[in-house]
Structure formats: C-alpha cells, structure tokens
Protein backbone atom coordinates (compact mmCIF):
# COMPACT_ATOMS: atom_id res chain seq x y z
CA UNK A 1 0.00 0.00 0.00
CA UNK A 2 1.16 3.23 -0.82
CA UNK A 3 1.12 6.19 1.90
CA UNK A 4 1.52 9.89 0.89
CA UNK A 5 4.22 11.75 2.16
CA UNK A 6 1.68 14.90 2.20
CA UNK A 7 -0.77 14.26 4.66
CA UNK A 8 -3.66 16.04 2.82
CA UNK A 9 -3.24 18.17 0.23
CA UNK A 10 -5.39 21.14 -0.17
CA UNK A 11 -7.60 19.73 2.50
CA UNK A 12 -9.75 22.90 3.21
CA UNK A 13 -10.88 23.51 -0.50
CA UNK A 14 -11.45 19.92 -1.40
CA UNK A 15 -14.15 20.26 1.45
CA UNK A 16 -15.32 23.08 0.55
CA UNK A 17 -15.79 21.38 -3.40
CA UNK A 18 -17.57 18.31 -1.49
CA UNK A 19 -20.07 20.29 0.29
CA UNK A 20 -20.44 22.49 -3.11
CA UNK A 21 -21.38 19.13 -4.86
CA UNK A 22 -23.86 18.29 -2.22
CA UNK A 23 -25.22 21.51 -2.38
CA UNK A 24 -25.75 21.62 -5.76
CA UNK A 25 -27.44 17.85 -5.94
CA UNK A 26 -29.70 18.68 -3.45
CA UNK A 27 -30.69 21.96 -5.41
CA UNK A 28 -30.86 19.49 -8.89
CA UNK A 29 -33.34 16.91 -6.97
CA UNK A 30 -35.53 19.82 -5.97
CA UNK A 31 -35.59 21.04 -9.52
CA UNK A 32 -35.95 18.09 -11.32
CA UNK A 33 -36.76 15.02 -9.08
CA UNK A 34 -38.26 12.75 -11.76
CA UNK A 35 -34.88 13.52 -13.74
CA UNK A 36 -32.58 13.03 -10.77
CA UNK A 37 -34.61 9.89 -9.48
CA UNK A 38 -33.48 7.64 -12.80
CA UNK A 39 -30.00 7.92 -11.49
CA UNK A 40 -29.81 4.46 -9.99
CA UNK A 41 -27.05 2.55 -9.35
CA UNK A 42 -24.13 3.56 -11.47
CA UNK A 43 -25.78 6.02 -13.86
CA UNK A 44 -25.16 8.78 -10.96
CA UNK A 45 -21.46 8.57 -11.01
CA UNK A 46 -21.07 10.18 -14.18
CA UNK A 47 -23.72 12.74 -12.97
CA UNK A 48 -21.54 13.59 -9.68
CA UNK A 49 -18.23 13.82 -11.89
CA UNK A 50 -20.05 16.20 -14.40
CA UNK A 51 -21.40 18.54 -11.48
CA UNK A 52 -17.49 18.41 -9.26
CA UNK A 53 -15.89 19.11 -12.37
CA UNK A 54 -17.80 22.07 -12.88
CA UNK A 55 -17.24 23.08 -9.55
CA UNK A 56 -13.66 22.84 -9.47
CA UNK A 57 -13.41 25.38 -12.27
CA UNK A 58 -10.64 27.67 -10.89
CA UNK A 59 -9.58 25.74 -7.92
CA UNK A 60 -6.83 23.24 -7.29
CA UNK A 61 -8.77 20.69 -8.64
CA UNK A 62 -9.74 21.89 -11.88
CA UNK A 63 -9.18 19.22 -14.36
CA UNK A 64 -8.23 16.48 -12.28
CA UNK A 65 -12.33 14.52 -11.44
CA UNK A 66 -11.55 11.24 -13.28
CA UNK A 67 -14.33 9.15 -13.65
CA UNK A 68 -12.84 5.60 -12.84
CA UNK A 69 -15.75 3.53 -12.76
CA UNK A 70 -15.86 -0.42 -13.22
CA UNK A 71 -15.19 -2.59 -10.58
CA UNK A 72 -12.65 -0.02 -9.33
CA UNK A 73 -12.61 1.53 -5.59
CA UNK A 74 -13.20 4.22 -5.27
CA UNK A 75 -15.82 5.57 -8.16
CA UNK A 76 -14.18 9.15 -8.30
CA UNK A 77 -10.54 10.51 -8.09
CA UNK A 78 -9.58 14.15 -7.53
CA UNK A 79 -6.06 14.95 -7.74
CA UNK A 80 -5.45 10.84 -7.47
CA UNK A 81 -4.97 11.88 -3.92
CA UNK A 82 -8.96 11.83 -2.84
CA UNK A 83 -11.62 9.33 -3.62
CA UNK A 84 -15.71 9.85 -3.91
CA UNK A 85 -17.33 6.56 -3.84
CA UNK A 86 -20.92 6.82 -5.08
CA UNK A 87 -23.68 4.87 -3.36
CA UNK A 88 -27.21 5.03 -3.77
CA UNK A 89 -30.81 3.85 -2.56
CA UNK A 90 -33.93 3.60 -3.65
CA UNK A 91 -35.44 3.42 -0.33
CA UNK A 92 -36.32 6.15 2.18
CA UNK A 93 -33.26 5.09 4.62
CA UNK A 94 -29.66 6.06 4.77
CA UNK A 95 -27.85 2.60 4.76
CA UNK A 96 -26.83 0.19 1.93
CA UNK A 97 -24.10 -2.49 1.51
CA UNK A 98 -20.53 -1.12 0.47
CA UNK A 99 -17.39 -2.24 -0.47
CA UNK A 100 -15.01 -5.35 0.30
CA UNK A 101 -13.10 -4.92 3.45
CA UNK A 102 -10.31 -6.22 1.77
CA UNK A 103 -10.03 -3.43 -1.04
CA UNK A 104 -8.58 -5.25 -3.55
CA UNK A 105 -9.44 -3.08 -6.48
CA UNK A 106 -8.51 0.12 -4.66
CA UNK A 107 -6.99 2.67 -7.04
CA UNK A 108 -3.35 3.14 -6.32
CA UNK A 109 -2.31 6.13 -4.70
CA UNK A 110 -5.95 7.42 -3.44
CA UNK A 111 -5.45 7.81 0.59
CA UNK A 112 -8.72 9.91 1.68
CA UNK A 113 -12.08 8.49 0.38
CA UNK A 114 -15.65 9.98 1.23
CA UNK A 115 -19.11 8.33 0.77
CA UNK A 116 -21.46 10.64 -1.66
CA UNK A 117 -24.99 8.90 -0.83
CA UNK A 118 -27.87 9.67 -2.84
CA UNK A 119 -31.18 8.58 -0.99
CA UNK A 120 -33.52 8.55 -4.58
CA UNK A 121 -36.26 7.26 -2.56
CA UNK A 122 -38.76 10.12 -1.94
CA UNK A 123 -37.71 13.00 -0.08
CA UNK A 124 -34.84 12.90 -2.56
CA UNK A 125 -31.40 14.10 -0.73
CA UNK A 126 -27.70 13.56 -0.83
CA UNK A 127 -25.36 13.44 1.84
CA UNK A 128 -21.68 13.13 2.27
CA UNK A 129 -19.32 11.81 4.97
CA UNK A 130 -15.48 10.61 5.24
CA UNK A 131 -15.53 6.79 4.18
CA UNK A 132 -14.41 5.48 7.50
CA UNK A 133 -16.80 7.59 9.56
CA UNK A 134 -20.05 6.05 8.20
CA UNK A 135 -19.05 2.37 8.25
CA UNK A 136 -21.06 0.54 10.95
CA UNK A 137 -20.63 -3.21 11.02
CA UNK A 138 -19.24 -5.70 8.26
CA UNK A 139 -22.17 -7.99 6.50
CA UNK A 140 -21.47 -10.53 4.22
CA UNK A 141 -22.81 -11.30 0.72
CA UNK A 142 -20.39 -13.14 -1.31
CA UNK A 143 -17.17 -11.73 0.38
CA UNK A 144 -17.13 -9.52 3.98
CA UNK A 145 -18.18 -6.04 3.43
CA UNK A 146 -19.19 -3.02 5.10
CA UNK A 147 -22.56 -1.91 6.06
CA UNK A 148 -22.85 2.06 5.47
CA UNK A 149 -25.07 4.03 7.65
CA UNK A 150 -24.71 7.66 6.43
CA UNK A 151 -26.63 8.81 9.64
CA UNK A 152 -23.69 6.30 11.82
CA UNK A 153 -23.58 8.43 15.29
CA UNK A 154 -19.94 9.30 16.31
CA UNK A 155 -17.52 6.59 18.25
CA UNK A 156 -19.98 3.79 16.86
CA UNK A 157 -18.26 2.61 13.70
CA UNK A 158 -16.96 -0.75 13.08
CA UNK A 159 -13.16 0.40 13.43
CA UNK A 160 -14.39 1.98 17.23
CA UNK A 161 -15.59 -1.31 17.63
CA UNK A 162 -12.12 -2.89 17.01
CA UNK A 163 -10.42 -0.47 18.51
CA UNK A 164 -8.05 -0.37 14.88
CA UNK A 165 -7.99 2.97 12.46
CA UNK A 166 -9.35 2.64 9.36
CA UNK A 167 -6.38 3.51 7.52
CA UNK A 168 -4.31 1.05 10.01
CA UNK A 169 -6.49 -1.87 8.88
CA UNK A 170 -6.67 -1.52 5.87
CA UNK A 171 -3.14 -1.64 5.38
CA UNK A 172 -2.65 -5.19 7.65
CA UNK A 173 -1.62 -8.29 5.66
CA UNK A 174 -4.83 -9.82 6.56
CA UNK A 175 -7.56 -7.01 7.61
CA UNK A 176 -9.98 -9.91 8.20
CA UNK A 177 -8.47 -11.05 11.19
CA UNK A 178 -9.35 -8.59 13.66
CA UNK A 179 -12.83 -8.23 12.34
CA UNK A 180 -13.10 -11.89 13.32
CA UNK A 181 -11.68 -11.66 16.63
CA UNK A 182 -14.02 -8.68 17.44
CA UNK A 183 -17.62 -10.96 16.29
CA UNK A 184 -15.96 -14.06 17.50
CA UNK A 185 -15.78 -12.47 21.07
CA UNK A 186 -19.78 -11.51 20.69
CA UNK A 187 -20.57 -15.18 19.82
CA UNK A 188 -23.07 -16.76 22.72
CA UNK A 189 -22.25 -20.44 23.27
CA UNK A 190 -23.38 -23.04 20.62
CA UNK A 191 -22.39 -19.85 17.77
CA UNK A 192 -19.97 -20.09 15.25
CA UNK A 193 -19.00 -17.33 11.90
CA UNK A 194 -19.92 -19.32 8.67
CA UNK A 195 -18.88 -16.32 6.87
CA UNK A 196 -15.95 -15.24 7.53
CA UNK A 197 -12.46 -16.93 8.87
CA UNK A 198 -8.54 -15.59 9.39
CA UNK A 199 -6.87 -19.09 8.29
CA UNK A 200 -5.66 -19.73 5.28
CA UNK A 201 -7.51 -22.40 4.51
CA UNK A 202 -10.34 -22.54 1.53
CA UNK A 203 -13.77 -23.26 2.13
CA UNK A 204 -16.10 -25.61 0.11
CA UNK A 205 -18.38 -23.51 -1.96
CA UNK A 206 -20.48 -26.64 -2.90
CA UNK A 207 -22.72 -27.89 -0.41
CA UNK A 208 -22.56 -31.91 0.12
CA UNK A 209 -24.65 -33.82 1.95
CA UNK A 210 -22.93 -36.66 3.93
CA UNK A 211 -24.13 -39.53 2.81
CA UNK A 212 -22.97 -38.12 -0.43
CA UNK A 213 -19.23 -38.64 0.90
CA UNK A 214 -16.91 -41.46 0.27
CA UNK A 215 -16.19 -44.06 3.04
CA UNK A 216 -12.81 -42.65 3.35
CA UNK A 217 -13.97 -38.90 3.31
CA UNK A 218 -16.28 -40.06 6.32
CA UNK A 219 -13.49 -41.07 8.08
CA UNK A 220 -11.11 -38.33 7.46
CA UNK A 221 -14.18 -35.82 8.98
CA UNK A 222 -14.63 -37.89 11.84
CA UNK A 223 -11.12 -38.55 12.58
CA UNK A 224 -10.51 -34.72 12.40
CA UNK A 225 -13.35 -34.06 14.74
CA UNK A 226 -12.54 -36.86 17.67
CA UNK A 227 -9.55 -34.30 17.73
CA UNK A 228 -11.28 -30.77 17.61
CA UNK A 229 -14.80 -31.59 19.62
CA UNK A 230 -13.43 -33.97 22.54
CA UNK A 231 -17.16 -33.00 23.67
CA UNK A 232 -18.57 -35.82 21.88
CA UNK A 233 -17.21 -38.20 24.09
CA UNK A 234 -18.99 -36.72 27.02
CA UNK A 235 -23.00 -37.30 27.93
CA UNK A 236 -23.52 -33.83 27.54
CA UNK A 237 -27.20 -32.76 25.59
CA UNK A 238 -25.32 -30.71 22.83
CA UNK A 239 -22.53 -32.57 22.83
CA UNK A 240 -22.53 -32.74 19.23
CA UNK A 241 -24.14 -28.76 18.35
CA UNK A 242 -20.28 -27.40 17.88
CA UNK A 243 -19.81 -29.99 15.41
CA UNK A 244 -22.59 -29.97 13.69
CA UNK A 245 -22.06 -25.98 13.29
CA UNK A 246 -18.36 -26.97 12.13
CA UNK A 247 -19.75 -29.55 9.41
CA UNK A 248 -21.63 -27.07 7.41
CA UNK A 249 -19.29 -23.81 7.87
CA UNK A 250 -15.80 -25.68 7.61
CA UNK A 251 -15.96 -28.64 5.51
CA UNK A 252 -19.73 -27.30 4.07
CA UNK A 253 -21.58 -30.82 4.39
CA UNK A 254 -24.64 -31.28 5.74
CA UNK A 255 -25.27 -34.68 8.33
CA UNK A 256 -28.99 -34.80 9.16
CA UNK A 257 -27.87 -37.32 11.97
CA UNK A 258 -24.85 -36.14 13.68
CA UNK A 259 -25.91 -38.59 16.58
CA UNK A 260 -25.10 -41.26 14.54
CA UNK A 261 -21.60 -40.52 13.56
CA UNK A 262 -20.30 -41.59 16.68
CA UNK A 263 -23.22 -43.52 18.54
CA UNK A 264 -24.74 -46.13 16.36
CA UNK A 265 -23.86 -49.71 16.99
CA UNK A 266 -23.50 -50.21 20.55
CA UNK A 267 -21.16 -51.94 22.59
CA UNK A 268 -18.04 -54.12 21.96
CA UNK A 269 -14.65 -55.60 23.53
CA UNK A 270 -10.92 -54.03 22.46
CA UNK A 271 -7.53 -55.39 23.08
CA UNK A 272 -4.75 -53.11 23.84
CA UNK A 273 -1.53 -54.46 25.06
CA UNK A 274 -1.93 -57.71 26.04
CA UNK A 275 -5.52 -56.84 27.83
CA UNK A 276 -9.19 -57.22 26.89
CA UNK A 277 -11.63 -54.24 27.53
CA UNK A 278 -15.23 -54.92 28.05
CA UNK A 279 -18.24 -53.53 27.00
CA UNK A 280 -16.74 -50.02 25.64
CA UNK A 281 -18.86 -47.69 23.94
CA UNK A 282 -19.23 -47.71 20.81
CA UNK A 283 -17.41 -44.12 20.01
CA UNK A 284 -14.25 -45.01 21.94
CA UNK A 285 -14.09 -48.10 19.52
CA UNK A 286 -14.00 -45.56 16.92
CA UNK A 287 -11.48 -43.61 18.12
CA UNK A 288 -9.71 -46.69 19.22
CA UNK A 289 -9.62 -48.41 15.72
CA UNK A 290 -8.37 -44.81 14.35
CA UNK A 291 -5.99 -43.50 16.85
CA UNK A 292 -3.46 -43.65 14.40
CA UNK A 293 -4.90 -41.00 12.23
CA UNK A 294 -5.90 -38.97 15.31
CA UNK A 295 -2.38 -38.90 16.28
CA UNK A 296 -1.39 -37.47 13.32
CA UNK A 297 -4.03 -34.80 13.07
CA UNK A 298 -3.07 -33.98 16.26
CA UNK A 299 0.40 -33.73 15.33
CA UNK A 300 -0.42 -31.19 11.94
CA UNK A 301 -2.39 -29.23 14.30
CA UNK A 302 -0.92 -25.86 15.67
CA UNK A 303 -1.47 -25.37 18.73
CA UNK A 304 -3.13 -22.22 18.73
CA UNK A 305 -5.66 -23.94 16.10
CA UNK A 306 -6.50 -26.80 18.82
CA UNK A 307 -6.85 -23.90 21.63
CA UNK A 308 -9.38 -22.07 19.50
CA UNK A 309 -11.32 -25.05 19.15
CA UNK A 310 -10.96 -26.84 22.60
CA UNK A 311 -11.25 -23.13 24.36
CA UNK A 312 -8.24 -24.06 26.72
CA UNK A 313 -4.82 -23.00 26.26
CA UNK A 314 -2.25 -25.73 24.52
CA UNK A 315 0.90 -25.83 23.38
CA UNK A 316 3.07 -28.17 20.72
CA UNK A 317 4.90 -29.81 23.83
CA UNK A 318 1.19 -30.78 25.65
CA UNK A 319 -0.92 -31.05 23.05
CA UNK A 320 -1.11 -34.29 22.59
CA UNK A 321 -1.45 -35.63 26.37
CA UNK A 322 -4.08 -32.33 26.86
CA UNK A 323 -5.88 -33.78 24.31
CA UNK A 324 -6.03 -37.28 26.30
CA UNK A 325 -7.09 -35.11 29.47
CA UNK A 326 -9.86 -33.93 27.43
CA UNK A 327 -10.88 -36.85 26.33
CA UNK A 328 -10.59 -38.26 29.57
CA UNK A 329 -12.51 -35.72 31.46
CA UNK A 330 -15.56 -35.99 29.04
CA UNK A 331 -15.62 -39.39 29.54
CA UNK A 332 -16.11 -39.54 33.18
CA UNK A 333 -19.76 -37.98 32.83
CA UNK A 334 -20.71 -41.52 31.03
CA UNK A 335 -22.20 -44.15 32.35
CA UNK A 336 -21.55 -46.66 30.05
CA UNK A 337 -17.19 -45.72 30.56
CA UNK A 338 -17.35 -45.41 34.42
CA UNK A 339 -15.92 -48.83 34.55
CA UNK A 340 -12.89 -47.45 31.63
CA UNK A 341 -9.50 -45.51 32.69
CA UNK A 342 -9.84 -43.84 29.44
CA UNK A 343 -6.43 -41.98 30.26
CA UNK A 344 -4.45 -45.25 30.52
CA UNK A 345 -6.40 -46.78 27.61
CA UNK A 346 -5.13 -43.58 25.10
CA UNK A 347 -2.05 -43.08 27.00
CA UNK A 348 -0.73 -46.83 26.07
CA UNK A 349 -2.48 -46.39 22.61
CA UNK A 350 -0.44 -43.11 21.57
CA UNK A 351 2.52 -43.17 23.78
C-alpha cells in the first residue's frame, strides 16, 4: 500500500468542493426530481463527476475529477490523492451495503475516500461523509463487506468497535483477522461465523450432503473431529451442536444425523496391550480403531488452532497428552465408561 508523504493536500478547498457538490445535488433533486430519481445505481457517477468538475473550475482541482468507474474503488478521483465513492438507494433510509473490506481493487495512490450517498427514494437528498466515519458493522454477501449508515452516530463505527484505524487496517496483511476476533468475542455459546475466517484455509463452496461422501472422506471428517470436539465423548445434551455448526461452515456438508456418527452400533470388547476391555462404547471403539490417524491430526495441528477449538490453552509440547485429558474428562460424565481408565487406555495407545 502506498502512503503519501503529504498528509492532505489542499484539505480545506477539497471540502469546501464536497459540500459544493452536495449543495448543488440537493438543489438538482428539488428542480428536477423525476430527472434526478433515474440515477440508480451507477448512472449517478457520471452525474456527480459532471457537477465536481464544474465546480472545481478555478480551484486546485480543476481538471483532475476522473471518472474511474468499473469494478474499481473508489468511483471518483480528484487529484489521485482523494476518492468519492458513489452509493445510492432507492429506499427512504440512509444505509446500503458497500465495499469489500479487503479493497482489492482500490486505485493506487488514493489515501482519503468519502461516501457521496444519494437517498432517490422520496424525499430525494444527498449526503456526504469521510468513508471510515459512516461504516457501521461488516455484513457478508459473497465476500465480507461493510454496512454504510450515512446517519452512523460518532464513536460507533466498526473500526471503534475494534479499537483499529481505518487507515491502520486496511493496510494489515490480513484485515480480516481482527474483524473476526471482534464478532468471535460476541458469539453466545453453541455460535460459530460461517462467513468469515482468518486461516488460510479454503472453504467448500459446494454444499454436500454426507451420505454423499466417500467411506474414506467419512473417516477423514470424523477422525478430524474426535480431535477438535473432545465434547462428543462426554453425555452432555449438545454434545454434538459445535460440530454440527463446524460440518456445514468448515468442511460445508450437511449430516442430518450427527448422533449417529459416533453412537450407532453399541457396545463391543478391544484389546490393547496384552488386555481385553469390556463392553466399551461404541465411540471409543472408533477412536480406538483410528488412533493412528488422530495422532497425526493432532500432530499437523498448531497449537493455537486446537486452543481455539478446545477453548483451553495448549501448546506443541502438551498437546497431545491435553488432548487425552480432554478426552478423559468428558468421559467420566458416562455411564456406560465409568468402569474405563480412558487416560491409561489412550495413553498406552499413543505413547
């Protein structure tokens, strides 16, 4: 990202031009609001570049309103130093969707952006604000974006909200990040964010249901979740809600039965080291017959990927015997394992 040297050039009179524009809009949509009410979507961007550039005659900024249109952020560059990004509604209401958080078609070289809004919905009126100051939460359609709230009060934008500057986050490697932290921390139990994570990882964009899955695809899922949801070997009533939550917004399939996964099939006997084990439950048979597998998604894991999900602090020296503690401690809650050290049993599996 490029940063200007000079902080903001000819700050006073591109304000001045700004509230000229708005002036002048709102003087147009009096005049001639049937005219000024077919400028939807992108058709008034031209219409706010013809009326600036007009305005600018015989100030710094005569000459320089480029149109720049497209896909391009922002919709309007003065100077190529300021930015007028052109929004509009058909609705009697000041908010709308606006742009990617991650500005990846930003124009180089633009540092200060404001929001022209034109609210075509009867009263017709335009307003304008600085970019950052009218930004209220992030919503999601196809990628995260801001929601714009031209009437946002003062101290309660997004970047208040994440205690981060606009222009600081914007300029992070990965803006995302502390967006997520900031909803993650507003989640109530049993809540996850389908729509927006920090890792690298991709995301399904194809919906599968499970039974779609191959045997071995099966297993991989619920190999990977014996390791992230040590929950499920507990008695607990929503025992299996995280995971379900994590089926559909991580790997995107959908298991009518989560239940099922781990529960069908009852009881059965397993030898480990020269000992038979009675009656076990059916999902430590499971993990049992695939510790293996477990070990080694344990051992890909990072650490601070297995604390996010087990919400208790691990590292890469304990991770693997925490996870055993886990398992452990959800176990003691069933009846059917009071008669298992589950501990031992893992311990002289892995170890």
């Amino acid at each position: 990202m490029v940063v200007s040297v000079n902080s903001e050039p000819h700050k006073s009179e591109f304000n001045t031009l700004l509230n000229s524009t708005i002036t002048e809009l709102n003087a147009h949509a009096k005049k001639s609001p049937k005219k000024i009410e077919e400028l939807r979507g992108n058709k008034l961007e031209p219409y706010v570049r013809d009326v600036m550039t007009d305005l600018a005659v015989g100030s710094q900024f005569e000459n320089s309103i480029e149109l720049i249109g497209g896909q391009k952020f922002p919709d309007i560059v003065a100077k190529k130093f300021y930015g007028i990004e052109v929004k509009t509604t058909t609705q009697n209401h000041w908010k709308t969707t606006g742009n990617s958080v991650l500005e990846s078609t930003r124009v180089d070289d633009v540092e200060r952006i404001f929001m022209l809004f034109g609210k075509l919905g009867k009263p017709i009126e335009f307003k304008c604000r600085a970019y950052e100051e009218c930004l209220s939460e992030v919503v999601v359609t196809h990628s995260p974006r801001y929601l714009i709230d031209m009437n946002l009060e003062k101290g309660k934008t997004i970047f208040d909200k994440i205690n981060t500057p606009y222009d600081t986050l914007r300029q992070k490697d990965n803006p995302i990040k502390p967006i997520t932290d900031y909803y993650k921390s507003k989640l109530k139990p049993g809540q996850d964010l389908w729509w927006i994570q920090d890792t690298e990882k991709a995301s399904n964009l194809v919906i599968n249901i499970w039974n779609n899955l191959s045997l071995k695809e099966k297993q991989e899922i619920k190999n990977r979740a014996m390791v992230y949801f040590p929950e499920v070997f507990s008695n607990r009533g929503d025992k299996f809600s995280r995971l379900a939550i994590w089926l559909v917004t991580r790997e995107a399939v959908v298991c009518p039965n989560v239940r099922d996964l781990f529960t069908a099939g009852g009881k059965d006997d397993y030898f480990i080291k020269n000992k038979t084990y009675k009656n076990i439950p059916r999902v430590y048979i499971k993990l049992f017959e695939n510790i293996d597998s477990v070990l080694e998604i344990l051992i890909n894991t990072s650490a601070i990927e297995l604390t996010e999900y087990w919400n208790e602090k691990t590292t890469e020296k304990k991770k693997i015997m925490d996870w055993i503690d886990l398992v452990s401690m959800n176990s003691n809650s069933v009846q059917g394992a009071k008669h298992l050290d589950i501990k031992q049993m893992l311990t002289e599996l892995i170890l």
